[in-house]
N, C-alpha and C. Protein backbone atom coordinates (compact mmCIF):
# COMPACT_ATOMS: atom_id res chain seq x y z
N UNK A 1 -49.53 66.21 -63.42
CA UNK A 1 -50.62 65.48 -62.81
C UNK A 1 -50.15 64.90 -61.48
N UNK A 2 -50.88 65.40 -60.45
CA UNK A 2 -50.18 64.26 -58.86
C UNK A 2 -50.92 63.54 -58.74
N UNK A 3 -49.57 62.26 -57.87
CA UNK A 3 -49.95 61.04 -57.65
C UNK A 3 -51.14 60.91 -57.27
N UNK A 4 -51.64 59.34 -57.44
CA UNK A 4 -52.94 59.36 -56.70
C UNK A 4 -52.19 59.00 -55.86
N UNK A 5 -53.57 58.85 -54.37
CA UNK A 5 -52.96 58.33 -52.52
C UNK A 5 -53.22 57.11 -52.44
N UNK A 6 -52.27 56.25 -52.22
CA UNK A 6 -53.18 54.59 -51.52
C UNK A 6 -52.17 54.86 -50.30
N UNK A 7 -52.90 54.58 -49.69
CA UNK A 7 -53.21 53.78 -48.04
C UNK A 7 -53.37 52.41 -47.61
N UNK A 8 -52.12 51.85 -46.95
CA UNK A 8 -52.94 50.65 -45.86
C UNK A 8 -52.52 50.79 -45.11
N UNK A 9 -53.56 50.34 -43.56
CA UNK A 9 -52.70 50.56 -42.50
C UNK A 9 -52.98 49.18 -41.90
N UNK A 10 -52.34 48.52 -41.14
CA UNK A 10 -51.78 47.20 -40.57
C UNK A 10 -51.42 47.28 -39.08
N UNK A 11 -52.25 47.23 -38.06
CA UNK A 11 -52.00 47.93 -36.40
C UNK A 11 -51.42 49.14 -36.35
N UNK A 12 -50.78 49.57 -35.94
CA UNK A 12 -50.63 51.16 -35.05
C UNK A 12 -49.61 51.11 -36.76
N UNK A 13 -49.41 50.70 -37.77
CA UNK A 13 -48.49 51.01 -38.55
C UNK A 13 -49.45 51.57 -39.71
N UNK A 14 -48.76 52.53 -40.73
CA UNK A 14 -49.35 53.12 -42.03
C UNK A 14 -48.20 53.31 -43.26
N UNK A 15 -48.69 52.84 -43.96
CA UNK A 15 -47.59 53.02 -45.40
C UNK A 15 -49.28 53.80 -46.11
N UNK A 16 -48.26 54.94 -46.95
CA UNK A 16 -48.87 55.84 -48.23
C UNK A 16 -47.81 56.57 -48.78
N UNK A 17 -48.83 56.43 -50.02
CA UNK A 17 -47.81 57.00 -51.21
C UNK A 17 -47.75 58.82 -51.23
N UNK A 18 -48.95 59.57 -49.95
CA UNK A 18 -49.16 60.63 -49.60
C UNK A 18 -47.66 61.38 -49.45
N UNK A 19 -47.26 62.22 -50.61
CA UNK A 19 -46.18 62.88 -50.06
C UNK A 19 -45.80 63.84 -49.52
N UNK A 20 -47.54 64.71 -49.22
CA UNK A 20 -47.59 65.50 -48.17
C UNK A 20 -46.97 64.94 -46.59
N UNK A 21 -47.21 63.70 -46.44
CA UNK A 21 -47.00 63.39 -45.34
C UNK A 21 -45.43 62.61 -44.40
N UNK A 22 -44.66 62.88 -45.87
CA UNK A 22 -43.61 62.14 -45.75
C UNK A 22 -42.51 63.54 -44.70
N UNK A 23 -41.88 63.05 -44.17
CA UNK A 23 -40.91 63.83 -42.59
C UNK A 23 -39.97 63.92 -43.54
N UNK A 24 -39.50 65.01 -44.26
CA UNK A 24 -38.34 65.29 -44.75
C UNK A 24 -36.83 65.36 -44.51
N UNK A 25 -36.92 65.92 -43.10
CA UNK A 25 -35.96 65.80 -42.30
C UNK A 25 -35.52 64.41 -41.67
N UNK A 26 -36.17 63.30 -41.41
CA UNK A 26 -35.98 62.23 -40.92
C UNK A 26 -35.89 61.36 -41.69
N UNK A 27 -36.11 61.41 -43.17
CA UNK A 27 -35.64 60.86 -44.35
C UNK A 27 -34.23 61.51 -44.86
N UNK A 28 -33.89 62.92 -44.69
CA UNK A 28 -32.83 63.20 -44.88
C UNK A 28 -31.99 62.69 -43.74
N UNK A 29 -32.22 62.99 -42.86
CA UNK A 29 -31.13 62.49 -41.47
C UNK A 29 -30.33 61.21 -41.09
N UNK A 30 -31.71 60.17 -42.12
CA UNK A 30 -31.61 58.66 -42.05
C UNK A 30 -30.63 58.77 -43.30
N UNK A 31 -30.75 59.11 -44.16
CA UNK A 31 -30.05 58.99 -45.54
C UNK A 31 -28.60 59.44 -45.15
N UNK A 32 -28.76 60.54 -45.14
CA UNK A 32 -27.31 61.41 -44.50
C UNK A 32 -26.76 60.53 -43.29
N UNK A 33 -27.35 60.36 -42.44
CA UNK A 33 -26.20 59.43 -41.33
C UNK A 33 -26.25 58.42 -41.16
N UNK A 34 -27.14 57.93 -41.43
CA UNK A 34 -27.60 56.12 -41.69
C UNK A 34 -27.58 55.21 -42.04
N UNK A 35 -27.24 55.60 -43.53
CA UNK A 35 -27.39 54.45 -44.73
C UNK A 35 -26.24 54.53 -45.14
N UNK A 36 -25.59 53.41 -45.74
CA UNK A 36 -24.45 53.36 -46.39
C UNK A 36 -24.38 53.70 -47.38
N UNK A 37 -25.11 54.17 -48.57
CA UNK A 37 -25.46 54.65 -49.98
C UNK A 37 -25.71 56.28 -49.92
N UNK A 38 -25.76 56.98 -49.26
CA UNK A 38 -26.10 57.97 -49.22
C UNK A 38 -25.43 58.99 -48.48
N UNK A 39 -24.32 58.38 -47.70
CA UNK A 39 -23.75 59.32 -46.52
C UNK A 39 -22.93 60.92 -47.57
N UNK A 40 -23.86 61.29 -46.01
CA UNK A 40 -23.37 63.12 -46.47
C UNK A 40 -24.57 63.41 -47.70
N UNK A 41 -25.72 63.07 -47.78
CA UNK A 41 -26.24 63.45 -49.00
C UNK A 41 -27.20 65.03 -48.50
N UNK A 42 -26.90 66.11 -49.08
CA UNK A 42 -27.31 67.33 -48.74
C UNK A 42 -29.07 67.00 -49.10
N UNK A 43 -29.48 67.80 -47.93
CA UNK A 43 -30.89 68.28 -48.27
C UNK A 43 -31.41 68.09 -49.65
N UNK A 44 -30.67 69.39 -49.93
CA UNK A 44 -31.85 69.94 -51.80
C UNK A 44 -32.19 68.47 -52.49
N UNK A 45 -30.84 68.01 -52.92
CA UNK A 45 -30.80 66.32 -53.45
C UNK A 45 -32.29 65.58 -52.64
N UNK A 46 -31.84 65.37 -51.60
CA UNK A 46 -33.35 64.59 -50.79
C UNK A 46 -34.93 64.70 -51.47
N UNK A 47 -34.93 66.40 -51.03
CA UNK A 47 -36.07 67.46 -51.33
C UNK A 47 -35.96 67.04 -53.64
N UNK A 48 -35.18 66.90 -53.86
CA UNK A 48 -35.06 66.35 -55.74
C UNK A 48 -35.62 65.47 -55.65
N UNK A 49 -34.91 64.58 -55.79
CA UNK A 49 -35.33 62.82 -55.33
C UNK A 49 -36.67 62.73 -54.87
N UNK A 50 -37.21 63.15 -54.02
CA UNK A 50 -38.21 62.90 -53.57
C UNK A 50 -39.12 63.62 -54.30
N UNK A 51 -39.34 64.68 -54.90
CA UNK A 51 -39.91 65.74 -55.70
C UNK A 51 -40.20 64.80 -56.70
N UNK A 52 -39.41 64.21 -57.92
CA UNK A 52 -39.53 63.16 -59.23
C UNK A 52 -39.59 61.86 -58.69
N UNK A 53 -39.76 61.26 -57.49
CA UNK A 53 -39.88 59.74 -57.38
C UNK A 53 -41.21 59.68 -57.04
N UNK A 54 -41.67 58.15 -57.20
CA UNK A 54 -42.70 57.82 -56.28
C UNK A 54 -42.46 56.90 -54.82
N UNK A 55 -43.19 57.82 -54.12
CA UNK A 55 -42.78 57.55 -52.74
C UNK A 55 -43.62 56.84 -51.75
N UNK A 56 -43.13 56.13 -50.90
CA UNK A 56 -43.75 55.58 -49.97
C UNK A 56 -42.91 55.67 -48.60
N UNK A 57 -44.28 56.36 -48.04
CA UNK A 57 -43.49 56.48 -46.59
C UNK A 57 -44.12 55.43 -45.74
N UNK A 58 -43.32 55.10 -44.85
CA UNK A 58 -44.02 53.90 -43.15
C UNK A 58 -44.13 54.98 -41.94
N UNK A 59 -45.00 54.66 -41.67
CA UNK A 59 -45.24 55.78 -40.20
C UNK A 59 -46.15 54.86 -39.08
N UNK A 60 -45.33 55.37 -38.05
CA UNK A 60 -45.97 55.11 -36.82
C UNK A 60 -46.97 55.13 -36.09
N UNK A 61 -48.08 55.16 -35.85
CA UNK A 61 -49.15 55.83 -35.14
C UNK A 61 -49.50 55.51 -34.12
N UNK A 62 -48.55 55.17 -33.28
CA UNK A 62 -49.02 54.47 -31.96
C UNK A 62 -48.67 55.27 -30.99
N UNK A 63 -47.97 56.48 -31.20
CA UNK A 63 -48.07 57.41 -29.85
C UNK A 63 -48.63 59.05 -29.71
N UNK A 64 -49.55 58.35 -29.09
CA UNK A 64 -51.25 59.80 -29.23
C UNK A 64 -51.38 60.03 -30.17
N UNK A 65 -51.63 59.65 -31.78
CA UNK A 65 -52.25 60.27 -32.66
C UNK A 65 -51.01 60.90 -33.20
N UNK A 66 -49.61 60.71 -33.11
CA UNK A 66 -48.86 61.29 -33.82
C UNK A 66 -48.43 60.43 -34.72
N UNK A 67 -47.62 60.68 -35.89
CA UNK A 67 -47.57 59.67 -36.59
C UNK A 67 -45.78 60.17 -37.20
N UNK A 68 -45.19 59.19 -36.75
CA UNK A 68 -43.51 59.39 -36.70
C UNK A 68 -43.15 58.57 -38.08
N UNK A 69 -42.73 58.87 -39.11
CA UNK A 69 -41.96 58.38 -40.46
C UNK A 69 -40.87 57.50 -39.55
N UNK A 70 -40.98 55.83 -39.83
CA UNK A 70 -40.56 54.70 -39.33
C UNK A 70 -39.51 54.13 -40.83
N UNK A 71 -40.05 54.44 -41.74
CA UNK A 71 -39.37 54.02 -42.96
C UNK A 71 -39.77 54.73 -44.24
N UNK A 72 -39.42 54.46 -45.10
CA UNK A 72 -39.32 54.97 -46.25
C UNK A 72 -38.62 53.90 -47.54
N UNK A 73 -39.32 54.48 -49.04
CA UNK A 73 -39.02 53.88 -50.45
C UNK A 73 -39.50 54.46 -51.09
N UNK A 74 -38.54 54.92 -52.45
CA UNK A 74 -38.94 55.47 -53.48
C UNK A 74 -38.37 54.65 -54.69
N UNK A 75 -39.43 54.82 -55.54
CA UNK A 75 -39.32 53.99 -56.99
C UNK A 75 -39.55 55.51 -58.06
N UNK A 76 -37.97 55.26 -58.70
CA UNK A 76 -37.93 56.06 -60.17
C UNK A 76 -38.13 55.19 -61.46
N UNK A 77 -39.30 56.17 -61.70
CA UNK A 77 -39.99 54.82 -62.91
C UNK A 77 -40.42 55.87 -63.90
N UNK A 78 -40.82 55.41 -65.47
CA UNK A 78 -41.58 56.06 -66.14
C UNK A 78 -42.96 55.53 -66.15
N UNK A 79 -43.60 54.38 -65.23
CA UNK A 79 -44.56 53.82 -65.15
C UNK A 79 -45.19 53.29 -66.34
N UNK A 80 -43.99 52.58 -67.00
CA UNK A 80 -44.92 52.06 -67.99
C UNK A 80 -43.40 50.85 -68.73
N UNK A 81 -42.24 51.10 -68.69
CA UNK A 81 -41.08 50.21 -68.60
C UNK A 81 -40.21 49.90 -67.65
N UNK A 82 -39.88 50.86 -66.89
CA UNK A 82 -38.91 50.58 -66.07
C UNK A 82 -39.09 51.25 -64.71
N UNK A 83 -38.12 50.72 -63.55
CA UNK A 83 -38.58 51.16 -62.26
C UNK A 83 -37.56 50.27 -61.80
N UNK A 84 -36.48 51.91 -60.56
CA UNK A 84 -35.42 51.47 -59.93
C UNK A 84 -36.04 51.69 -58.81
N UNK A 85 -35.57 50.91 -57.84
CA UNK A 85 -36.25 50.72 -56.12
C UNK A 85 -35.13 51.30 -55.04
N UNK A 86 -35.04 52.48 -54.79
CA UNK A 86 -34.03 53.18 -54.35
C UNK A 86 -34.49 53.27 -52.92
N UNK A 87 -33.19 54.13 -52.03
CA UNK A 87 -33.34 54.65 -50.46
C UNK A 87 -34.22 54.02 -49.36
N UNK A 88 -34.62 52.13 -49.70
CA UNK A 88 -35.01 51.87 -48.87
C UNK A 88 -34.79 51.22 -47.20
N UNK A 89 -35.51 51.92 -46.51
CA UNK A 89 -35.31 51.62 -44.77
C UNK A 89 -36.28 51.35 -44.25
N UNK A 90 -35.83 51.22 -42.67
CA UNK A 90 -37.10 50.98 -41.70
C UNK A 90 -36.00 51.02 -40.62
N UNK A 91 -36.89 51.80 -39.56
CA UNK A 91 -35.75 51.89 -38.26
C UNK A 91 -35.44 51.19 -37.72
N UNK A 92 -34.05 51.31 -37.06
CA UNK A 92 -33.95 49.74 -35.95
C UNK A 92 -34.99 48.99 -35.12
N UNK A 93 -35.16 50.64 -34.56
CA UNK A 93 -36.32 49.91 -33.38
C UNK A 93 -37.63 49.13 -33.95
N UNK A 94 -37.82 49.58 -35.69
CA UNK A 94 -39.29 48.64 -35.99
C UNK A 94 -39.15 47.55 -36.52
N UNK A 95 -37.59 47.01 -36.64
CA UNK A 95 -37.26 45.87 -37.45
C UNK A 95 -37.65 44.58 -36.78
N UNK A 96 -37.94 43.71 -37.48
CA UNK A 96 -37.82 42.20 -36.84
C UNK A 96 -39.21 41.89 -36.56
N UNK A 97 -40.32 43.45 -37.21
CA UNK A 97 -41.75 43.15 -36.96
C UNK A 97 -42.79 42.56 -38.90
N UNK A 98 -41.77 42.38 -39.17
CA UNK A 98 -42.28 41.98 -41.18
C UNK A 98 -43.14 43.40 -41.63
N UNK A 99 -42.48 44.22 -40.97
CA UNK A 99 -42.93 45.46 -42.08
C UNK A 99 -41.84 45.62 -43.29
N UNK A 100 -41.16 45.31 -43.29
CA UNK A 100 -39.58 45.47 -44.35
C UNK A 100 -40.93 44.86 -45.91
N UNK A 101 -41.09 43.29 -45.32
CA UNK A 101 -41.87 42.70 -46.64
C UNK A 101 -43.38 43.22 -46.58
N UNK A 102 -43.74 44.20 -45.89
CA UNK A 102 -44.95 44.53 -45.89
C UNK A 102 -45.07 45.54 -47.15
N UNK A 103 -43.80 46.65 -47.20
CA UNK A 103 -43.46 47.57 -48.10
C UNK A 103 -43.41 46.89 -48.94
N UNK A 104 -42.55 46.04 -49.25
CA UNK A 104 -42.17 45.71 -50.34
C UNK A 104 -43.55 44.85 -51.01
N UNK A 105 -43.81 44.19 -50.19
CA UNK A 105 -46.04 43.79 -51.37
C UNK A 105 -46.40 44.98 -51.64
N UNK A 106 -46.28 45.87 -50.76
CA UNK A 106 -46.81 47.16 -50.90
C UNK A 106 -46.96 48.07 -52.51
N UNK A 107 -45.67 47.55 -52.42
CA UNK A 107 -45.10 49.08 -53.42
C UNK A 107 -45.01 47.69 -54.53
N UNK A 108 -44.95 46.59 -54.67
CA UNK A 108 -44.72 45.67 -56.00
C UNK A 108 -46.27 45.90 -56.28
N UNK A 109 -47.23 45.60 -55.58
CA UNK A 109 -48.83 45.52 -56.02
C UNK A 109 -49.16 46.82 -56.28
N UNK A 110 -48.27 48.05 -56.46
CA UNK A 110 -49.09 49.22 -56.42
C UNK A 110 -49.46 49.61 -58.11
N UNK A 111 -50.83 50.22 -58.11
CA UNK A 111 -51.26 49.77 -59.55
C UNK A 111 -50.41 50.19 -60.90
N UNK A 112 -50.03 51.38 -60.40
CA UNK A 112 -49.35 52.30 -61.57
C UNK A 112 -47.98 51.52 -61.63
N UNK A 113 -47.19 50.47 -61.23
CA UNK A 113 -45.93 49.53 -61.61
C UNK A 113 -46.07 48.12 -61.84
N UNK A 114 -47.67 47.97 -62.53
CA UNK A 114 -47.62 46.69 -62.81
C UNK A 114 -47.14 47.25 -64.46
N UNK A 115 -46.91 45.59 -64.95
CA UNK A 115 -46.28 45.01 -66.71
C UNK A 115 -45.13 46.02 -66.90
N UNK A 116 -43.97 46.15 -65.58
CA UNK A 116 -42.66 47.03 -66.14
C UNK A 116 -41.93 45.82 -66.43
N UNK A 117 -41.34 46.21 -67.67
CA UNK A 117 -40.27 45.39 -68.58
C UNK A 117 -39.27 45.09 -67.36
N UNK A 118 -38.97 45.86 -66.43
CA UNK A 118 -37.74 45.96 -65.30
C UNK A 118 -37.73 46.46 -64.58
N UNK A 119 -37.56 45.85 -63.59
CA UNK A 119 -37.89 46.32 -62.11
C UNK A 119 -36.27 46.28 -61.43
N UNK A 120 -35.51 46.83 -61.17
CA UNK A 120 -33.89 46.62 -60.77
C UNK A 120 -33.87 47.71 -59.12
N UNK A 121 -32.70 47.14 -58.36
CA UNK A 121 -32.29 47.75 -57.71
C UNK A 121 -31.08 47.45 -57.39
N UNK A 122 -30.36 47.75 -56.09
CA UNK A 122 -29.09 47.89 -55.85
C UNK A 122 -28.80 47.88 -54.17
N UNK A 123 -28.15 46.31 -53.69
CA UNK A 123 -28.14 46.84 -52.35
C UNK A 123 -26.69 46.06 -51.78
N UNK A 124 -26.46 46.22 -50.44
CA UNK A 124 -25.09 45.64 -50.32
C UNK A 124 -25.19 44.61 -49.57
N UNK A 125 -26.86 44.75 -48.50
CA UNK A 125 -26.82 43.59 -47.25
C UNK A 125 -28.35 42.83 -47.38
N UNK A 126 -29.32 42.91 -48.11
CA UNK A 126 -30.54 43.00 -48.02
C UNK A 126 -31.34 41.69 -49.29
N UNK A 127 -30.40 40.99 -50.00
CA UNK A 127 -30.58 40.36 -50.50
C UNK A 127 -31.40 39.11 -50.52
N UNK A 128 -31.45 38.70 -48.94
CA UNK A 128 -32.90 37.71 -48.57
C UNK A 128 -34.00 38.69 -48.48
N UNK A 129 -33.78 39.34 -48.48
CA UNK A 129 -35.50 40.40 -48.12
C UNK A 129 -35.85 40.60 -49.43
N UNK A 130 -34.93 41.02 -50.88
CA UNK A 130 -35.73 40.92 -52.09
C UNK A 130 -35.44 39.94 -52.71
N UNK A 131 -34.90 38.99 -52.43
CA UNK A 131 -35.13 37.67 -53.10
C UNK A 131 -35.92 36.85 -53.12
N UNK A 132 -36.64 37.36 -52.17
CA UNK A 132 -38.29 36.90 -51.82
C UNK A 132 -39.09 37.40 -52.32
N UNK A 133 -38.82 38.27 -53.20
CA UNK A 133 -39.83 39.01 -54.41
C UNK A 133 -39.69 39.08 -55.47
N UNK A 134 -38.49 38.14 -55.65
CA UNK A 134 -38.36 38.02 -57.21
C UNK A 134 -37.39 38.21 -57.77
N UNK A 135 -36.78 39.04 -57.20
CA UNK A 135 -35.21 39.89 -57.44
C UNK A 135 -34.30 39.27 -57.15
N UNK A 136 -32.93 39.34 -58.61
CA UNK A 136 -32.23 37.94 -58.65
C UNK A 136 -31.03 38.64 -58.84
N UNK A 137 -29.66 38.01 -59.08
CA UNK A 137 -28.80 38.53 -60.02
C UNK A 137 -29.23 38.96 -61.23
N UNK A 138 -28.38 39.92 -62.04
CA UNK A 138 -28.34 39.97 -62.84
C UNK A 138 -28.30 38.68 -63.77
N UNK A 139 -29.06 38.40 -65.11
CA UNK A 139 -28.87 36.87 -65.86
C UNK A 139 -27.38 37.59 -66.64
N UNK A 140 -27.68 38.79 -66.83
CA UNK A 140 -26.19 39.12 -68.35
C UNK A 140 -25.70 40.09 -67.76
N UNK A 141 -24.90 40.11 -66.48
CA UNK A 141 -23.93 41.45 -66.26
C UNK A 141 -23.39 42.45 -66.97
N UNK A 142 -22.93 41.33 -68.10
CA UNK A 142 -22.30 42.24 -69.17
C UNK A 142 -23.08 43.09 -70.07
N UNK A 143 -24.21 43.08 -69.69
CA UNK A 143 -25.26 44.21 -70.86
C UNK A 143 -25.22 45.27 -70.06
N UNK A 144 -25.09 45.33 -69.18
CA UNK A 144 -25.55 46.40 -67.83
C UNK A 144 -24.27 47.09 -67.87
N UNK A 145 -23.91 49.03 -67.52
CA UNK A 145 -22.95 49.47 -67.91
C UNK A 145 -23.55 50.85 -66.77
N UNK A 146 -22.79 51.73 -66.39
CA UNK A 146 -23.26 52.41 -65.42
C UNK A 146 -21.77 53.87 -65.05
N UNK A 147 -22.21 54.82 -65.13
CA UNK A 147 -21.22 56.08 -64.71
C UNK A 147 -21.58 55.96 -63.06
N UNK A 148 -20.39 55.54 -62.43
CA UNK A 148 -20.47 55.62 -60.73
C UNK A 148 -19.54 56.94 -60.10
N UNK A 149 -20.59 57.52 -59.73
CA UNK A 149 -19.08 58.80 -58.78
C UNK A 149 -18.91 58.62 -57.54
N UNK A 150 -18.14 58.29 -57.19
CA UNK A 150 -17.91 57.84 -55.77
C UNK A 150 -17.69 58.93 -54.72
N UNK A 151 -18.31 58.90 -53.20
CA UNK A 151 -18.40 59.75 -52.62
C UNK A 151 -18.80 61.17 -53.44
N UNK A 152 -19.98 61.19 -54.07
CA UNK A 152 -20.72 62.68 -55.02
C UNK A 152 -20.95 62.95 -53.88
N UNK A 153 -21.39 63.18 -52.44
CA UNK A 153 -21.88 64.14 -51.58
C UNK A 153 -21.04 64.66 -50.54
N UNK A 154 -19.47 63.93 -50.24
CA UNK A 154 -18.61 64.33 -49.85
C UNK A 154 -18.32 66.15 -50.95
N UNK A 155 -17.92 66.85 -49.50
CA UNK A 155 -17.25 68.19 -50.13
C UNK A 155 -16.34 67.80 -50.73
N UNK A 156 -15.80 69.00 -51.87
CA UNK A 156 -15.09 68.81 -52.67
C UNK A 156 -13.42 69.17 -51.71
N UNK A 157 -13.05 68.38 -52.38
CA UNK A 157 -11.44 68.98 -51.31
C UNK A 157 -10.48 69.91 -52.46
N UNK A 158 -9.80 70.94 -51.62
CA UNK A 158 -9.42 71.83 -52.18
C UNK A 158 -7.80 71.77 -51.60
């Protein structure tokens, strides 16, 4: 069954969950050279990830009618307990305009992730931006347990 589409748009800016419309390449490019969580992450993975998540892209529309992927978030959920808040950005150049917390009302109010038992994510610098939504430490570290592979998208060395 595919997603349904919501839409808002907020001046020359647009967030949707449309994943026809999401720039594949500029979500991979950002991931792959950009982000600290993701470096070196090959295509196919991207094109995965994005295939089984629900997605929200940010796009631009302020130059002629084109509309340039500004940011991006995807939530892996079964929509009905749980939901991790992964690969989220927004470009330099659009920062410092409160689209960061625009996404984030965005994608918390979106209908299909209300009453999840858990909502978790994972970040290294970004902690005033979701702590303003709710998102805390962990209360019991010690319940929480996790297989980490470090550098998985680095080639393998031989």
């Amino acid at each position: 069954m595919p997603d349904s589409i919501i839409e808002e748009k907020q001046g020359s800016y647009l967030i949707s969950t449309d994943k026809s419309k999401l720039d594949i390449m500029a979500i991979h490019n950002y991931l792959s050279n950009e982000s600290y969580w993701a470096k070196h992450i090959p295509i196919r993975i991207v094109k995965n990830a994005i295939e089984h998540s629900m997605c929200f892209g940010m796009y631009d529309l302020s130059e002629n009618n084109f509309m340039k992927q500004i940011g991006f978030a995807r939530v892996i959920t079964d929509r009905a307990t749980f939901g991790y808040l992964a690969d989220v950005y927004v470009l330099d150049a659009h920062r410092k305009k409160g689209l960061s917390k625009w996404l984030m009302r965005f994608i918390l109010t979106h209908p299909e992730l209300q009453g999840l038992r858990r909502f978790s994510l994972a970040t290294q610098d970004a902690h005033g931006l979701y702590t303003q939504f709710g998102f805390k430490q962990l209360e019991q570290p010690d319940r929480m347990m996790e297989i980490k592979f470090n550098n998985a998208y680095y080639p393998a060395q031989e």
